[in-house]
C-alpha atoms as a PDB file:
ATOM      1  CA  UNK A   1      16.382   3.805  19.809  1.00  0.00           C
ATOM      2  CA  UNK A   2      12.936   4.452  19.428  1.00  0.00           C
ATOM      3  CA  UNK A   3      11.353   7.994  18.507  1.00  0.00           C
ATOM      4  CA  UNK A   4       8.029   8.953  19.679  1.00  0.00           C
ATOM      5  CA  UNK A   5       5.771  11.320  17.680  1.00  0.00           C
ATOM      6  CA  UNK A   6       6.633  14.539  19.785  1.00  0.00           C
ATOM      7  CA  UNK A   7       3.574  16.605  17.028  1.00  0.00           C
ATOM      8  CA  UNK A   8       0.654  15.732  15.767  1.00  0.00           C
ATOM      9  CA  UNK A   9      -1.462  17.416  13.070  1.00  0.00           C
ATOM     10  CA  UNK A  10      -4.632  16.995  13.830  1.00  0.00           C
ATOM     11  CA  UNK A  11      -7.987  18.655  12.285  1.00  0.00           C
ATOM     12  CA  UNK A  12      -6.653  21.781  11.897  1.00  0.00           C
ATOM     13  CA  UNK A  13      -4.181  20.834   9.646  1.00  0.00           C
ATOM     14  CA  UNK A  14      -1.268  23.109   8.940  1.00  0.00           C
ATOM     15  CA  UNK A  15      -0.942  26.568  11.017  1.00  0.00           C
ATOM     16  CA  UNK A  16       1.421  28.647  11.740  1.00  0.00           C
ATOM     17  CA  UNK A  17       1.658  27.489  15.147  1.00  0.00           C
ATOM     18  CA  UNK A  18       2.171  24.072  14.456  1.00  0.00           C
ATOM     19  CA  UNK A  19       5.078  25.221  11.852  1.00  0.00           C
ATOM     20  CA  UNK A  20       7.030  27.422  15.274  1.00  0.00           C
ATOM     21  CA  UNK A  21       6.426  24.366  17.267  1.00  0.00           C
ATOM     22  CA  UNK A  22       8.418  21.977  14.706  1.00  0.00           C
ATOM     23  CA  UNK A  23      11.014  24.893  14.277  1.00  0.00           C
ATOM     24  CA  UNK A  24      11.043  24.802  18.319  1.00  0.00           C
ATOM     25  CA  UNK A  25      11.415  20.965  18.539  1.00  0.00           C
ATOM     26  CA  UNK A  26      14.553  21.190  15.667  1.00  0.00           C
ATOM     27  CA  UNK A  27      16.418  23.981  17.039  1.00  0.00           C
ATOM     28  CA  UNK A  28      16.113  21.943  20.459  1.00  0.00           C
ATOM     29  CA  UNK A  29      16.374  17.999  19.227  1.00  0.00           C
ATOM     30  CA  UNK A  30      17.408  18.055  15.332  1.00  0.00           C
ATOM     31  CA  UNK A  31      15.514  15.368  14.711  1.00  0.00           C
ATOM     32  CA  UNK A  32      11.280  15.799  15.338  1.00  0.00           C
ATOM     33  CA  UNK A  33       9.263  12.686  14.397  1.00  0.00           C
ATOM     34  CA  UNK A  34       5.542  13.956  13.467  1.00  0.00           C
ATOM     35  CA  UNK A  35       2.159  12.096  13.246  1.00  0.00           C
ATOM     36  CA  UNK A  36      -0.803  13.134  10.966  1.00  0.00           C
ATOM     37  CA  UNK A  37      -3.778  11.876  13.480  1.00  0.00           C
ATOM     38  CA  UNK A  38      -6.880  10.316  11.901  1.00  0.00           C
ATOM     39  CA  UNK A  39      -9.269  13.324  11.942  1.00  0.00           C
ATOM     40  CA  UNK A  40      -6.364  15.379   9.835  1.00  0.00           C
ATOM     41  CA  UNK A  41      -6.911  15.857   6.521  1.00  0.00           C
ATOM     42  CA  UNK A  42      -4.674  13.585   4.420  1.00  0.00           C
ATOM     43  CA  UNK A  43      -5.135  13.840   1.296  1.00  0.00           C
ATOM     44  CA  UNK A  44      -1.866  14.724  -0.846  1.00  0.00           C
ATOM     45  CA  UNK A  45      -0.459  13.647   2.442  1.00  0.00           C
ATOM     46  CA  UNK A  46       3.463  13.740   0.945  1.00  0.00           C
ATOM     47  CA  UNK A  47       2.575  16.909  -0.612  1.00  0.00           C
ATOM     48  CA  UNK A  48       1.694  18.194   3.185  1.00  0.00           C
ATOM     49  CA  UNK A  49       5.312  16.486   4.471  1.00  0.00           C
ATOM     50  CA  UNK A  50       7.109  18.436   1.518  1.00  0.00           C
ATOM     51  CA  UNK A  51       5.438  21.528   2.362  1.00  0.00           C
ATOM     52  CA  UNK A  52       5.996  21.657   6.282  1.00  0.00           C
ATOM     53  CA  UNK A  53       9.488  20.266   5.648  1.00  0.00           C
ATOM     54  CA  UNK A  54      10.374  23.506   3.459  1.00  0.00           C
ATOM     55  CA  UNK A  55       8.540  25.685   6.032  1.00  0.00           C
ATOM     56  CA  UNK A  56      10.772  24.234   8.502  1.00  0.00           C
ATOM     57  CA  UNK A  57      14.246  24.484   6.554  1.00  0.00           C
ATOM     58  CA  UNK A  58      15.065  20.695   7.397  1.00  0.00           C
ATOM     59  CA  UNK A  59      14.808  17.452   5.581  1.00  0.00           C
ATOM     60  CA  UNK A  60      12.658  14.405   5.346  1.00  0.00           C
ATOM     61  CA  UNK A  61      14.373  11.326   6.808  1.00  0.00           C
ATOM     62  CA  UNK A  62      11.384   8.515   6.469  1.00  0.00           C
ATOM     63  CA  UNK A  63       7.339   8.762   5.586  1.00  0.00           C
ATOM     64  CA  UNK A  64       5.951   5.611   7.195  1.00  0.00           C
ATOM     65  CA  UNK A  65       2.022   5.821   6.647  1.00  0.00           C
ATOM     66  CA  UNK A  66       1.017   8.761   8.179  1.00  0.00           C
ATOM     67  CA  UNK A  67       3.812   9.386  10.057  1.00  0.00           C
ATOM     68  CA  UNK A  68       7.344  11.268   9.307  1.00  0.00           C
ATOM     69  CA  UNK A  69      10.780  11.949  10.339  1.00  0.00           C
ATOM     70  CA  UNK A  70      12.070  15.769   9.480  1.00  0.00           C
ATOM     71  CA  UNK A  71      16.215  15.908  10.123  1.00  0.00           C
ATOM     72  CA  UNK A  72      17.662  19.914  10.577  1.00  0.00           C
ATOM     73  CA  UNK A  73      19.629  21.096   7.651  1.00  0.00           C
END
């Protein structure tokens, strides 16, 4: 099965709404797949996964370019 990017980070980069919207998408799926858009800033870009995925209490299940898979705990 294929998983579609349900979030995307775009220019304004990490808030704390896009942090309650992956909790949202866990709590509800378990499995979120998220997507770092072009005009986001992605520099230390796994640095940036680490840091939403221990935001988020869950764990990272694939980085594929700018895109990545965070799993519940």
């Amino acid at each position: 099965m294929e998983l579609k990017a349900t979030v995307q980070v775009g220019k304004k980069g990490i808030t704390p709404e896009l942090i309650e919207e992956i909790r949202a998408q866990l709590k509800k799926r378990k499995i979120v797949k998220i997507k770092f858009l072009k005009n986001a800033e992605r520099e230390n870009f796994k640095d940036k996964v680490k840091e939403i995925a221990s935001k988020v209490d869950a764990e990272i299940v694939e980085i594929r370019g700018f895109t990545f898979i965070l799993r519940k705990k």
